[in-house]
Protein backbone atom coordinates (compact mmCIF):
# COMPACT_ATOMS: atom_id res chain seq x y z
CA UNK A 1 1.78 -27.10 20.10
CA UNK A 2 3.34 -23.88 19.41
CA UNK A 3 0.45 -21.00 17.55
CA UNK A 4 3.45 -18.49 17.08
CA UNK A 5 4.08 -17.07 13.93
CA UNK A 6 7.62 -15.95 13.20
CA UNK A 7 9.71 -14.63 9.87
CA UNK A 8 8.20 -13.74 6.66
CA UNK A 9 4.96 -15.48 7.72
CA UNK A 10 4.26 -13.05 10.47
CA UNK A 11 3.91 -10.77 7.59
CA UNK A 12 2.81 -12.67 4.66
CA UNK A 13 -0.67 -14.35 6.95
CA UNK A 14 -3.01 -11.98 6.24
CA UNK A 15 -2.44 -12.90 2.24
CA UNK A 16 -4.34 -16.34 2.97
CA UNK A 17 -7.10 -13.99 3.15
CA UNK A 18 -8.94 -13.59 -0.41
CA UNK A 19 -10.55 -10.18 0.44
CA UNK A 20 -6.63 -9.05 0.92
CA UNK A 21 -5.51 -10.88 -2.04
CA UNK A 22 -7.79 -8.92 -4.16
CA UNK A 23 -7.69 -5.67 -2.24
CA UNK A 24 -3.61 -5.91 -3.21
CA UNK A 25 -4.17 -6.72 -6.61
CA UNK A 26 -6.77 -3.82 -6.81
CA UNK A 27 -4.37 -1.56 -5.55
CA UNK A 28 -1.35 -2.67 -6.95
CA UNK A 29 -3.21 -2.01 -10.82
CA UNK A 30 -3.91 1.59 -9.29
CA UNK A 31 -0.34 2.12 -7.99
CA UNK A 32 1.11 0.86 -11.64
CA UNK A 33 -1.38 3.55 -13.55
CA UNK A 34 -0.17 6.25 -11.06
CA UNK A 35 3.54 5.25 -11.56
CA UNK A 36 3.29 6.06 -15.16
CA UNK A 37 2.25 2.96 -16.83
CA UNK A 38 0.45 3.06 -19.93
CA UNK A 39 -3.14 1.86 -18.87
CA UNK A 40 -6.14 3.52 -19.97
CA UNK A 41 -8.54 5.29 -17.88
CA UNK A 42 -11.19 2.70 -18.79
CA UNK A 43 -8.85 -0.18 -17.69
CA UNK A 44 -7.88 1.24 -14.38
CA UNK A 45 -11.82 2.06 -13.74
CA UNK A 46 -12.55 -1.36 -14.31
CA UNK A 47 -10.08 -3.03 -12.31
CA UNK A 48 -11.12 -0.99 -9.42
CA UNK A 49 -14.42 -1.48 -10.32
CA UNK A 50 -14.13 -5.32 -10.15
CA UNK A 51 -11.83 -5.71 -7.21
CA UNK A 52 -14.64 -3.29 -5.12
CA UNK A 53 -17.08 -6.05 -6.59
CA UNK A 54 -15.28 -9.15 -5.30
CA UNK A 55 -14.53 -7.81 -2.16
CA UNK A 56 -18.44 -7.23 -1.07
CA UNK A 57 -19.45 -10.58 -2.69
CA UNK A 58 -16.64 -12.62 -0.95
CA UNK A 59 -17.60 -10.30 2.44
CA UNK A 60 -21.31 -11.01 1.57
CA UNK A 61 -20.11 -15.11 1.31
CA UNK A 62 -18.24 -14.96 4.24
CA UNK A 63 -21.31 -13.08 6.14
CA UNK A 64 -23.75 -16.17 5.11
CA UNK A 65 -21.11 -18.83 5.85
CA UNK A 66 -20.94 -17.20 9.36
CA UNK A 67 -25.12 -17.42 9.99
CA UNK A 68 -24.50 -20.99 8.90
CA UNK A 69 -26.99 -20.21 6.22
CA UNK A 70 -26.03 -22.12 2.75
C-alpha cells in the first residue's frame, strides 16, 4: 500500500482540515474587503471575529478528543 500523495492532492490535503477550511474562508472575506469590495467595516469585523471563534472551539474539540475525554 502506497501513503504517497501526488498532483493537486499534495496540495489540496491540508483542506480536509476544518481549522484550515475556516482559516481560508476567514481570510479570503479579508482579502475581498482589501481588494476593494464593498463590505462594511462591521461585516468584515465579524467575519474575522467568527472565523477566530471557530478556530479555538474546533482546536479546543480537537484538544478534548485527544485526552479521550467526551
Amino acid at each position: 500500500m502506497s501513503t504517497n500523495i501526488t498532483g493537486w492532492r499534495r496540495w489540496l490535503w491540508p483542506l480536509q482540515s476544518r481549522k484550515v477550511q475556516v482559516a481560508v474562508a476567514t481570510v479570503l472575506v479579508a482579502y475581498a474587503a482589501q481588494a476593494g469590495w464593498m463590505l462594511n467595516e462591521d461585516t468584515v469585523l465579524t467575519v474575522l471575529g467568527v472565523g477566530v471563534a471557530l478556530i479555538l472551539g474546533i482546536a479546543h474539540e480537537d484538544a478534548g478528543r485527544a485526552r479521550g475525554a467526551g
